[in-house]
Protein backbone atom coordinates (compact mmCIF):
# COMPACT_ATOMS: atom_id res chain seq x y z
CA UNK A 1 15.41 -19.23 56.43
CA UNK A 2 14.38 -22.49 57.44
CA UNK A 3 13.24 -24.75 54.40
CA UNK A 4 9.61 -25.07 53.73
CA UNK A 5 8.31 -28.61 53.54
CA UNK A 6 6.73 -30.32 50.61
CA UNK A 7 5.09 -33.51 50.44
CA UNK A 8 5.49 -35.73 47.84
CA UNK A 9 2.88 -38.65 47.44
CA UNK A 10 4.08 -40.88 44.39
CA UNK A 11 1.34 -42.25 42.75
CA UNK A 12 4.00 -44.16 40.09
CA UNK A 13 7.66 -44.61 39.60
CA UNK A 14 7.16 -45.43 36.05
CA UNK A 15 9.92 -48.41 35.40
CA UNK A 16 10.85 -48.38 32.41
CA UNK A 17 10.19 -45.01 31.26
CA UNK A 18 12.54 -42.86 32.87
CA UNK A 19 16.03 -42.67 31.05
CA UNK A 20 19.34 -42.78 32.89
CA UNK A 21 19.69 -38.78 32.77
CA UNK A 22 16.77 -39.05 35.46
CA UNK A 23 17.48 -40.77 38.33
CA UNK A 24 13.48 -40.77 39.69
CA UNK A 25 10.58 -39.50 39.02
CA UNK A 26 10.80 -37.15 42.09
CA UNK A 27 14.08 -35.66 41.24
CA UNK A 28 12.24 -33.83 38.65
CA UNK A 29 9.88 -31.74 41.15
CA UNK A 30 13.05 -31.28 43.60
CA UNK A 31 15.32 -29.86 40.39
CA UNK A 32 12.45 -27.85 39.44
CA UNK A 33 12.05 -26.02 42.46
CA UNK A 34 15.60 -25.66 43.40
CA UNK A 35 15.65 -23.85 39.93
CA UNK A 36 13.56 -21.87 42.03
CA UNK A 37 16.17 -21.09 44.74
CA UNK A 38 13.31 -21.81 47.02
CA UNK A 39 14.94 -23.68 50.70
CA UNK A 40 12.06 -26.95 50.64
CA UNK A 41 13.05 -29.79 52.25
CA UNK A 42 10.69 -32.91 50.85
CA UNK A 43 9.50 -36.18 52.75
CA UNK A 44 8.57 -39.11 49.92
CA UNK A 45 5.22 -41.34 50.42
CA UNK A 46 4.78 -44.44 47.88
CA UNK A 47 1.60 -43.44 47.94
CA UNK A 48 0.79 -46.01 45.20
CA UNK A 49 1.97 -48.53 47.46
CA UNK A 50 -1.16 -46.95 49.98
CA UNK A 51 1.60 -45.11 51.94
CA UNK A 52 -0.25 -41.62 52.99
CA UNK A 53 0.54 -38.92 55.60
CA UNK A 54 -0.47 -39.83 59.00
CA UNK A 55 -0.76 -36.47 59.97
CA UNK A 56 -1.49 -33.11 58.08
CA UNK A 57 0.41 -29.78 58.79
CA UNK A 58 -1.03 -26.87 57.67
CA UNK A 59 2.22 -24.48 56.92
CA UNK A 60 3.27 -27.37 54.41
CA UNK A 61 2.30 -28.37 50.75
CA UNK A 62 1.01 -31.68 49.54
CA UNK A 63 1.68 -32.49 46.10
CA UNK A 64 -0.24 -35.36 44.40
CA UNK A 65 1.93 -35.78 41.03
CA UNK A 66 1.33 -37.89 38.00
CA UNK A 67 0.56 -41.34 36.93
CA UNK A 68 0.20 -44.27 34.88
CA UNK A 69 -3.30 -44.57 36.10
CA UNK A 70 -6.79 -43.08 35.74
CA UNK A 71 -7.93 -41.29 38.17
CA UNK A 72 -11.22 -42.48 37.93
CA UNK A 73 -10.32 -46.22 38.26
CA UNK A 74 -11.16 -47.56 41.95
CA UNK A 75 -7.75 -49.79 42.25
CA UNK A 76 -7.11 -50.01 46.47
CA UNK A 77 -4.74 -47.41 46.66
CA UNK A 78 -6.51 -44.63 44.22
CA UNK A 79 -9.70 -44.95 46.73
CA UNK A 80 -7.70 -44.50 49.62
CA UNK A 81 -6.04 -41.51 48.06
CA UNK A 82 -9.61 -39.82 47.88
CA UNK A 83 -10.26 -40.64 51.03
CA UNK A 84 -7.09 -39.29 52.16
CA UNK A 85 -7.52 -36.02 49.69
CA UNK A 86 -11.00 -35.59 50.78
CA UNK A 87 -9.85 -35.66 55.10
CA UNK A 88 -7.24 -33.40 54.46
CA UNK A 89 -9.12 -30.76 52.36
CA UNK A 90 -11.16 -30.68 55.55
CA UNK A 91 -7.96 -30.23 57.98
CA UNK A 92 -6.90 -27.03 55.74
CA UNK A 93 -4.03 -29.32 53.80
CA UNK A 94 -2.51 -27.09 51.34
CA UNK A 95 -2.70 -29.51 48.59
CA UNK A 96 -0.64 -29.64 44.70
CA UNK A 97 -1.82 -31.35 41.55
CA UNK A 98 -0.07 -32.21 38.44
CA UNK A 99 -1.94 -34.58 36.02
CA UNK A 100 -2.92 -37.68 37.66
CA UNK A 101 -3.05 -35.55 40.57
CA UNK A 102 -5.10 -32.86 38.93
CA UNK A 103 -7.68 -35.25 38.44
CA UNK A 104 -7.62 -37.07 41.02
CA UNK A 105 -7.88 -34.01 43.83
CA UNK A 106 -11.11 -32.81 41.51
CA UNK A 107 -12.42 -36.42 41.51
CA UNK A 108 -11.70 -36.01 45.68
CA UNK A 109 -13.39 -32.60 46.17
CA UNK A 110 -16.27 -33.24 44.04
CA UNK A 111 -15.25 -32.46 40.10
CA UNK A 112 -15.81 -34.86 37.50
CA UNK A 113 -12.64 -36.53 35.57
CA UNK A 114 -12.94 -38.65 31.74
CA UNK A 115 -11.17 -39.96 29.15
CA UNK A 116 -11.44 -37.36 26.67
CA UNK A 117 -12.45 -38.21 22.95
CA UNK A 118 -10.41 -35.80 21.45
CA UNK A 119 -7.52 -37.65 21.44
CA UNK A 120 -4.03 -37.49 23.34
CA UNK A 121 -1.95 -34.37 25.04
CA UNK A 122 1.05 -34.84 24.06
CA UNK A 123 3.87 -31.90 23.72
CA UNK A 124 3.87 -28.16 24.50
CA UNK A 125 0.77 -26.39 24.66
CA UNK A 126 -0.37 -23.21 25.59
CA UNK A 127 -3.52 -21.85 27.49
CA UNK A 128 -5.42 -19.06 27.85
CA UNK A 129 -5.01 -17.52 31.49
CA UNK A 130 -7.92 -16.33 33.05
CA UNK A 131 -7.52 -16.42 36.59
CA UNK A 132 -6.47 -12.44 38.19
CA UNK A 133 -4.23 -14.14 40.87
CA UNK A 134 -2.25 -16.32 37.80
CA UNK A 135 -1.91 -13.49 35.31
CA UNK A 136 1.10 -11.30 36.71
CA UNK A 137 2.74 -14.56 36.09
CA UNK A 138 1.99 -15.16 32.75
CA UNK A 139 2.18 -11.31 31.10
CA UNK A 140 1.50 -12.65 28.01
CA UNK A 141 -2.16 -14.55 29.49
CA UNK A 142 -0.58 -17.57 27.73
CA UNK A 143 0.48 -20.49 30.06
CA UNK A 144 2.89 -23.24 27.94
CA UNK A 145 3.53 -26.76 29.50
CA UNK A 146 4.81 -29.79 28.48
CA UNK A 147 1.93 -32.50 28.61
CA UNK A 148 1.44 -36.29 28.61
CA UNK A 149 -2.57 -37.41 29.07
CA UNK A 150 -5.56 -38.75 27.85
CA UNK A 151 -8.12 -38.00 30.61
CA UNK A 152 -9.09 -34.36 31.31
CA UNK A 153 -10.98 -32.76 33.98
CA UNK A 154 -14.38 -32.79 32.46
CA UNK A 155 -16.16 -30.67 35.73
CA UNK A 156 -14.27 -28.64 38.33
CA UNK A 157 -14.86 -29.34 41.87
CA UNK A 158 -17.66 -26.62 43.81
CA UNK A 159 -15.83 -23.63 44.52
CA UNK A 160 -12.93 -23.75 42.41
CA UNK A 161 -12.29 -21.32 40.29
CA UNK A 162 -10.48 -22.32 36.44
CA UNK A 163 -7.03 -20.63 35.94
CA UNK A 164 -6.52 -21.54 32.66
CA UNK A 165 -8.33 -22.80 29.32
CA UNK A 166 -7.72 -23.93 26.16
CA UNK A 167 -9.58 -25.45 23.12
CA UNK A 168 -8.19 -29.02 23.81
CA UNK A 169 -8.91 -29.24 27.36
CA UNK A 170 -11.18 -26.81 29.13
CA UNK A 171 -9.86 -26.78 32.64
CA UNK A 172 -6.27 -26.68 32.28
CA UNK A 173 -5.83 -25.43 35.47
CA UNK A 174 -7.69 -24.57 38.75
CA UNK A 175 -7.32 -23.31 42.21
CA UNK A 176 -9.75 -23.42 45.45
CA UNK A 177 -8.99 -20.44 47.18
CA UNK A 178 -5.20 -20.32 48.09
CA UNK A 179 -5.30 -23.83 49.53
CA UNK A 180 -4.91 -26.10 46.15
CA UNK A 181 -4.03 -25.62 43.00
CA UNK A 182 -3.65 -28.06 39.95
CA UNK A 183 -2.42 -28.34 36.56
CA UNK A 184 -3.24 -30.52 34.13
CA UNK A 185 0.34 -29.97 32.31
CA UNK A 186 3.30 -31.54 33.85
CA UNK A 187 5.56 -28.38 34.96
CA UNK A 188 8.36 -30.67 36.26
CA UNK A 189 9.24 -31.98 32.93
CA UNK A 190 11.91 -31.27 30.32
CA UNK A 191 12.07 -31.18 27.28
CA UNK A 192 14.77 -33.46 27.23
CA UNK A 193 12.24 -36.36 29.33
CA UNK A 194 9.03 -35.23 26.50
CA UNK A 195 11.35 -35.90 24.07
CA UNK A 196 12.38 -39.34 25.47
CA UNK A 197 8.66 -40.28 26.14
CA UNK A 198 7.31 -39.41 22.59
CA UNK A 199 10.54 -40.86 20.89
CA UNK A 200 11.01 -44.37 22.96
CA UNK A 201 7.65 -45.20 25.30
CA UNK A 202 4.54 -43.44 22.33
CA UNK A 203 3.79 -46.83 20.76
CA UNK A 204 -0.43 -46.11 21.41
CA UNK A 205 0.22 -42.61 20.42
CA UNK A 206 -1.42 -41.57 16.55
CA UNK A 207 1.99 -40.80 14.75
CA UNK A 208 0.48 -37.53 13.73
CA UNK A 209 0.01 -36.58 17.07
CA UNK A 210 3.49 -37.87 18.12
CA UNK A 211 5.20 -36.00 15.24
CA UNK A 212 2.95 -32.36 16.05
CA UNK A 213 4.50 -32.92 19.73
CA UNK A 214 7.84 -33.45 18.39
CA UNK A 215 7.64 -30.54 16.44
CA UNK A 216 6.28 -28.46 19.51
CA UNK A 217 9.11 -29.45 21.26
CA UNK A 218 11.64 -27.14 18.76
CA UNK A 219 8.80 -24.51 18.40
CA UNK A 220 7.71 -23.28 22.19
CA UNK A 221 9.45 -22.94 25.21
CA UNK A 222 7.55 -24.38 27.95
CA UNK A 223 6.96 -22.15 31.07
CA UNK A 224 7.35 -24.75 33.91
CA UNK A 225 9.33 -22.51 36.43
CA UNK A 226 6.57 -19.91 36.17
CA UNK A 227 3.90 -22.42 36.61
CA UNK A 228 5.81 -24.01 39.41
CA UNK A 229 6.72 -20.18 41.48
CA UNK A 230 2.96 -19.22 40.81
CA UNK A 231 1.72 -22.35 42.56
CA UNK A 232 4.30 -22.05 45.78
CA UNK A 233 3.58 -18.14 46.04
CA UNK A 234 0.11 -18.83 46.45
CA UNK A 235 0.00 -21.62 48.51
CA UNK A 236 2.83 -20.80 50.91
CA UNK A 237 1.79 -16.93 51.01
């Protein structure tokens, strides 16, 4: 079978944050889905650089991963991102969200993206699953991921439909049609990298929120594969 292409625009490397076990942020998604034993060959954009695809090919997926950033700041490279998001949306892009990206393809298409006053994500933590096309992958209805964010998605974009809900953040996951979908979770990490995060780069995180995610960490098994097969499945058909 010749490998499927996917698209990676880095929004951050995060220096600094990554330990040596990891050697780039990317190598996370590409480990993830060869987990999968899914043939993808991958082309890398510094997209917070303002590299961006010059071209858009329908049969492959775009995926607009996390970052540092708010996706409702207007730094150079985040408004050329919409743009970008918002041109390719038109051209039938099959587009990918995690996080930052999450937000920042609702922010693109129309949706609405805040800090959220409830405090930080941090940890595992399952959702509700409410969408018919996300259930058979989630038997259960209950999505877990591992999570790292302070902004939420406060208003999905027209036409999208909401996979997945909980009581911290209402839109933990959406879809338009069978051309994008997003999670707010990060399915590419490990527990090994939350655990590195919340024990050596939490310093603005409330301790009782770091030591809940710590303990979440022992206590649920986060479903990132399924997360990750649901979202190729539907957007490579």
């Amino acid at each position: 079978m010749t490998p499927r292409c996917i698209n990676i625009l880095l929004c951050d490397t995060f220096p600094g944050r990554l330990p040596g076990f990891i050697p780039n942020y990317e190598s996370l998604f590409i480990d993830l889905i060869a987990a999968l034993n899914e043939p993808v060959s991958y082309t890398i954009y510094q997209t917070w650089q303002g590299e961006l695809p010059s071209g858009i090919n329908a049969g492959e997926i775009y995926l607009v991963p996390g970052s540092l950033d708010s996706a409702y700041d207007d730094k150079p490279w985040i408004v050329s991102l919409l743009h970008w998001i918002e041109k390719a949306y038109c051209r039938s892009a099959k587009l990918m969200g995690v996080c930052f990206g999450h937000q920042v393809i609702a922010r693109a298409l129309g949706g609405e993206v805040r800090k959220y006053d409830g405090g930080f994500g941090a940890g595992v933590r399952a959702s509700h699953v409410v969408d018919e096309l996300m259930q058979p992958y989630f038997p259960g209805q209950e999505m877990r991921l591992l999570y790292s964010h302070h902004d939420q998605v406060t208003a999905l974009p027209d036409g999208a439909t909401r996979c997945a809900t909980s009581a911290f953040c209402q839109n933990e996951s959406y879809r338009i049609g069978k051309q994008v979908v997003t999670f707010q979770g990060h399915p590419e990490f490990t527990v090994a990298y939350s655990r590195h995060l919340l024990t050596n780069c939490s310093d603005d995180i409330d301790e009782t929120v770091r030591l809940a995610a710590l303990q979440s960490l022992d206590n649920l098994q986060p479903q990132g594969q399924e997360a990750a097969r649901f979202a190729l499945d539907l957007l490579f058909g």
